[in-house]
Protein backbone atom coordinates (compact mmCIF):
# COMPACT_ATOMS: atom_id res chain seq x y z
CA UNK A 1 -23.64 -8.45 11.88
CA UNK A 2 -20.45 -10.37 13.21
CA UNK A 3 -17.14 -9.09 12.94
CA UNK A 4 -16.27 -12.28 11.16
CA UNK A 5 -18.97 -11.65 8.33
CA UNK A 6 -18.03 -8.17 7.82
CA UNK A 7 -14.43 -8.46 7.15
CA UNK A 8 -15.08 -11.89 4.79
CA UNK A 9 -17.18 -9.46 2.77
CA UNK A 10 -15.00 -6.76 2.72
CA UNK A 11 -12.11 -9.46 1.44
CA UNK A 12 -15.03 -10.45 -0.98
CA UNK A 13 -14.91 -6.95 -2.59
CA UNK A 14 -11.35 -6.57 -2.73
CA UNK A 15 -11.01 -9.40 -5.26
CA UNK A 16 -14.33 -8.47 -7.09
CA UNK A 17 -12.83 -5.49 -9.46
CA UNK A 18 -12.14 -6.37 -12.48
CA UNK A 19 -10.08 -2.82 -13.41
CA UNK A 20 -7.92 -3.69 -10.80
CA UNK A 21 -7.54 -7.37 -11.46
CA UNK A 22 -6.88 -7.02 -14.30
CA UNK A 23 -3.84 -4.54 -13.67
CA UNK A 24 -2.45 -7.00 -11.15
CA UNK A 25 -2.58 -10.10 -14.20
CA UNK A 26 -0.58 -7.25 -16.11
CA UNK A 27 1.80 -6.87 -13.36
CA UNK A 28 2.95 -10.08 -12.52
CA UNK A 29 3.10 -11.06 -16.10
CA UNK A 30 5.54 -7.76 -16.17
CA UNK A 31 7.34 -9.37 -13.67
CA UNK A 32 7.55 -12.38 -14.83
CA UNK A 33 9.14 -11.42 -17.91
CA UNK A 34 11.69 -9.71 -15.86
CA UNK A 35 12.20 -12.21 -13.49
CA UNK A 36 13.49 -14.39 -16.29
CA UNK A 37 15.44 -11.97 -17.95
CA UNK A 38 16.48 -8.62 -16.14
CA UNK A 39 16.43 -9.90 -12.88
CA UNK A 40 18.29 -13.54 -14.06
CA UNK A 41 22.05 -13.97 -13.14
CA UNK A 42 22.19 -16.44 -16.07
CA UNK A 43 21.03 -14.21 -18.12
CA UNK A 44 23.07 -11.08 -17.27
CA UNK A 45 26.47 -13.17 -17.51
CA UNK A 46 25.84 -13.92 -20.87
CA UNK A 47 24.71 -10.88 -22.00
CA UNK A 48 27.65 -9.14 -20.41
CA UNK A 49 29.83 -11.92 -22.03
CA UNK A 50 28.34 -12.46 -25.65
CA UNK A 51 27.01 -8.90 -26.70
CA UNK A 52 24.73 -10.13 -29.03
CA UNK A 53 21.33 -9.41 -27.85
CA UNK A 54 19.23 -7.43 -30.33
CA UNK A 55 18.46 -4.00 -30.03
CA UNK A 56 15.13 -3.63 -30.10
CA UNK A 57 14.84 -6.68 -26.95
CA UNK A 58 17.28 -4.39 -24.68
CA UNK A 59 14.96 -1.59 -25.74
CA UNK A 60 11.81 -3.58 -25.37
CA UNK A 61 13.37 -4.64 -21.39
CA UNK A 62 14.63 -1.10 -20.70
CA UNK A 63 11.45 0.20 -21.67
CA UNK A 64 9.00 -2.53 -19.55
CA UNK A 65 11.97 -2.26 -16.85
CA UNK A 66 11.26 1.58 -16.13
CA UNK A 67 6.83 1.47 -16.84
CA UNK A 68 6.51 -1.79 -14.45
CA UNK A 69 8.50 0.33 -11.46
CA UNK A 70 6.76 3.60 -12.20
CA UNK A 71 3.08 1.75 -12.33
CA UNK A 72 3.90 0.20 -9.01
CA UNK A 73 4.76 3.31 -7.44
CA UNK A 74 1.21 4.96 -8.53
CA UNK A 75 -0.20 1.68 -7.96
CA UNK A 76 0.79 0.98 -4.12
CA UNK A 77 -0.81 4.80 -3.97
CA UNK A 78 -4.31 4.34 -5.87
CA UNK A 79 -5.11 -0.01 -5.00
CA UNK A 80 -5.36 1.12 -1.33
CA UNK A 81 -7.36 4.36 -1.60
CA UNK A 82 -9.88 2.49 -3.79
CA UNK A 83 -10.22 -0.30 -1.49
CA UNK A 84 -11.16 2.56 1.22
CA UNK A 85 -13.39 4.37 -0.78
CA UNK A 86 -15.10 1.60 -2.37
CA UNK A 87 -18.42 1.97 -0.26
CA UNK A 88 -18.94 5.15 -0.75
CA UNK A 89 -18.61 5.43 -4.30
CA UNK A 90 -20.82 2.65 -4.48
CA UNK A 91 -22.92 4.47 -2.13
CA UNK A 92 -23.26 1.60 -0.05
CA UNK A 93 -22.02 2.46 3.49
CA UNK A 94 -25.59 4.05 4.46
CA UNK A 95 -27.27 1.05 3.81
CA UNK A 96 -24.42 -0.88 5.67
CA UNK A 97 -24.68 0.93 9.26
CA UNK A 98 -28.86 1.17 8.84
CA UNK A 99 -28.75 -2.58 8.39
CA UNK A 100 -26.95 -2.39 11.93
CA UNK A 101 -23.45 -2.23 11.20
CA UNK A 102 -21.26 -1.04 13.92
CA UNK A 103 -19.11 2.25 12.02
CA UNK A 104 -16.58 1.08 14.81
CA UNK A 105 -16.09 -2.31 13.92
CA UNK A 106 -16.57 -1.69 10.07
CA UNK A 107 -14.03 0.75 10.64
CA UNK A 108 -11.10 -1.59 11.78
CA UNK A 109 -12.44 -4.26 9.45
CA UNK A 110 -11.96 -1.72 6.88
CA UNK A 111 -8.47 -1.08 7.84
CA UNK A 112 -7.36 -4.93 8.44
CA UNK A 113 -9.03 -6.17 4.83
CA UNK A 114 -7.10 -3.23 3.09
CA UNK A 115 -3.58 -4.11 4.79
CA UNK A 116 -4.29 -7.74 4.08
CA UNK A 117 -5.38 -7.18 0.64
CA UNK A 118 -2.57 -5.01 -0.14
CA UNK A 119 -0.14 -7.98 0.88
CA UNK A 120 -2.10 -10.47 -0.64
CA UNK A 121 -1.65 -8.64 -4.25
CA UNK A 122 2.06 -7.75 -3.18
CA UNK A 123 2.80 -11.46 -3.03
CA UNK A 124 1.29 -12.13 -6.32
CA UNK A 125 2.93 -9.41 -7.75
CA UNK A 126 6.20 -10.37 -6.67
CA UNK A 127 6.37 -14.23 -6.23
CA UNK A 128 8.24 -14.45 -10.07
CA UNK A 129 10.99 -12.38 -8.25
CA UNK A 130 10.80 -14.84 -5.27
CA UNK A 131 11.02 -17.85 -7.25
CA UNK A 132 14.03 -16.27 -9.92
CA UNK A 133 16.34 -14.53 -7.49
CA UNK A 134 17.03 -12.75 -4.14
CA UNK A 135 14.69 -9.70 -4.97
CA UNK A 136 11.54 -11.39 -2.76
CA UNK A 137 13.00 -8.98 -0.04
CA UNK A 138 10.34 -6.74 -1.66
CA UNK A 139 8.08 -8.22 0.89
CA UNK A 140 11.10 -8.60 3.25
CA UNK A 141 10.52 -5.07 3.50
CA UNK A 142 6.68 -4.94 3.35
CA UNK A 143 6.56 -6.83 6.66
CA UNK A 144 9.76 -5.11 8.38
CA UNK A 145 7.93 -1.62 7.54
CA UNK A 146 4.23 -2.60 8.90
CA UNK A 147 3.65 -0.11 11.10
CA UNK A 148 4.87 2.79 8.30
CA UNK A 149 2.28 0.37 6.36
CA UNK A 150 -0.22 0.52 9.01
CA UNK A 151 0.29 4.28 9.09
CA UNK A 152 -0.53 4.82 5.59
CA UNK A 153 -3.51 3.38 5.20
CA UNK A 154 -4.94 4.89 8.54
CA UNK A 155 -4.47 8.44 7.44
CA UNK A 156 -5.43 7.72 3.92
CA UNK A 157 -8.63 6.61 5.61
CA UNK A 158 -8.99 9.41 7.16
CA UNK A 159 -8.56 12.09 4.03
CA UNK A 160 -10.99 9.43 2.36
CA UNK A 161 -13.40 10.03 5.29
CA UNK A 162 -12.72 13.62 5.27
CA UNK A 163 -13.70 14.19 2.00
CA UNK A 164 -16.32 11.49 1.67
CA UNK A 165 -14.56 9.54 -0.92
CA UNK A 166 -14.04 11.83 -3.86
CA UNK A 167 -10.61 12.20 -5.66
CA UNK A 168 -9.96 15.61 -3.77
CA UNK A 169 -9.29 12.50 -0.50
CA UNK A 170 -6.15 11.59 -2.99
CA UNK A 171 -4.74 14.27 -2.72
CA UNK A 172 -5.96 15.33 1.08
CA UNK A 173 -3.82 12.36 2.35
CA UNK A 174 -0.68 13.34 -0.22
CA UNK A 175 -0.65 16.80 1.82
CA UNK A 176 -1.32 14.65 4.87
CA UNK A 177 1.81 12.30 4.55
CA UNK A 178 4.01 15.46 3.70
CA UNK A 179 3.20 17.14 6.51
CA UNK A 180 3.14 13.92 9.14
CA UNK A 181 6.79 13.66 7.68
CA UNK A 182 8.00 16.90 8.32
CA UNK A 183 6.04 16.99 11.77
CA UNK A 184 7.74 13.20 12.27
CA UNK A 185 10.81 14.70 11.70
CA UNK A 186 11.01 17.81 13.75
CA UNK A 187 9.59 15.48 16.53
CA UNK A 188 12.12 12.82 15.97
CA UNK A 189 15.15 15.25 16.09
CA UNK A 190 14.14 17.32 19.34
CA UNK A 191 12.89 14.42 21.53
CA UNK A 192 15.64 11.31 20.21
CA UNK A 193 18.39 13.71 18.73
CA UNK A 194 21.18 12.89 17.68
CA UNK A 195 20.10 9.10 16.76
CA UNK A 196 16.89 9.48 15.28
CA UNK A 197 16.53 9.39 11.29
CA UNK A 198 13.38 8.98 9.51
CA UNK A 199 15.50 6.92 6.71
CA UNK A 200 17.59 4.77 9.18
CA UNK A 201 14.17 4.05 10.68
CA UNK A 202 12.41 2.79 7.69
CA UNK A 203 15.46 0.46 6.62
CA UNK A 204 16.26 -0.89 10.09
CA UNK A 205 13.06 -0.29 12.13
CA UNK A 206 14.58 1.83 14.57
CA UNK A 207 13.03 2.03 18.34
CA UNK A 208 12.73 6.01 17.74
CA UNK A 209 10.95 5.94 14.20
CA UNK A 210 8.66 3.01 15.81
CA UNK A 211 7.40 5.00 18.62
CA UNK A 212 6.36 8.10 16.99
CA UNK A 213 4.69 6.06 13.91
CA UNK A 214 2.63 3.91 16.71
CA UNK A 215 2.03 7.31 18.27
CA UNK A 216 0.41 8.63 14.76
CA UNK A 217 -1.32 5.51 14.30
CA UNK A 218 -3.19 6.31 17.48
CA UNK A 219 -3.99 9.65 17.00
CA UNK A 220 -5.14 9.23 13.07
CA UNK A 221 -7.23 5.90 14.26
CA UNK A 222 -8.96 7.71 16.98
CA UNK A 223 -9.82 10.52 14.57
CA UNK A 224 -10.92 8.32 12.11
CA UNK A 225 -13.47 6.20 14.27
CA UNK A 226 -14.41 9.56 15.73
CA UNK A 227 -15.13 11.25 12.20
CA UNK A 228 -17.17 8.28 10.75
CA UNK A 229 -19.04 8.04 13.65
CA UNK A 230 -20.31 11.42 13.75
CA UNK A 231 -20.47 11.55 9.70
CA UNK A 232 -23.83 12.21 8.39
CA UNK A 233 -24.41 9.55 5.53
């Protein structure tokens, strides 16, 4: 199978689940509402001015204000590692490679489809903000941060890998991503010392930060493509 075919169907997939869909309708329509009022200048000057909004709105905003941030956090964490771990809980990725599937190329198809997914439903998800106000540099961000991106999802694949798919890969890659940190960090500080920071790297995409994440990148990839193509499925 072509390269081409596999990665269409992979993008096929993506946009199949209705759970998930569903959650992303629920999130832009969250945004939405705050795009027009939290996140409105407009609106803010005359609240701040007048002082006569009712209570139970300010509560009702406060309220979807602090669940829509704290359900994107766990979101940006569980959309990706369901993408990855889609085939095997569907038990699919046996048939996939005996059909005559290369577990290389499905590998970095795998990888690409997730990244592109996860910016697809980042765009949704944020284009009220875009259209409102300045806050669009949510994906401002996204794209300025790729290879942290990048990073993510290739050692989340390879906890998913690890542990054939099953929640215990959730966590796997949390312990993972703590310890790359720390590692990152240690790394950083002896090699680039006294200009290297792991925060002043992720705001301004620092040369330092940028080598070492490329260097992880490598190292988790070839591990990954390594581990899948000696897993028994």
């Amino acid at each position: 199978m072509e390269l081409g075919h596999i990665f269409k169907m992979e993008m096929y997939k993506n946009f199949r689940d209705k759970p998930y869909l569903i959650m992303i309708g629920i999130f832009t329509a969250s945004m939405t509402i705050l795009s027009l009022f939290v996140f409105s200048e407009d609106f803010l000057f005359q609240l701040l001015r007048n002082h006569n909004m009712p209570t139970f709105v300010m509560q009702f905003l406060v309220l979807l204000t602090i669940f829509t941030f704290l359900g994107l956090i766990v979101f940006a964490l569980l959309y990706p590692f369901h993408l990855l771990n889609l085939d095997y809980k569907n038990k699919v990725m046996s048939l996939m490679f005996a059909s005559g599937v290369s577990r290389t190329k499905y590998y970095f198809v795998k990888i690409g489809a997730t990244i592109l997914s996860c910016y697809l439903v980042a765009a949704i998800i944020s284009l009220p903000l875009m259209l409102s106000t300045e806050s669009g540099e949510i994906l401002n961000v996204m794209f300025r941060n790729i290879l942290s991106i990048v990073q993510w999802v290739v050692v989340m694949m390879v906890a998913i890998i690890l542990t054939k798919g099953s929640l215990s890969g959730l966590f796997l890659f949390i312990g993972l991503n703590l310890a790359i940190g720390i590692l990152q960090l240690f790394i950083g500080v002896a090699i680039f010392s006294p200009s290297y920071s792991i925060i002043g790297g992720l705001i301004t995409g620092g040369a330092s930060t940028n080598v070492i994440t490329v260097v992880t990148i490598l190292l988790f990839g070839l591990l990954g493509i390594v581990l899948l193509r000696r897993q028994d499925l």
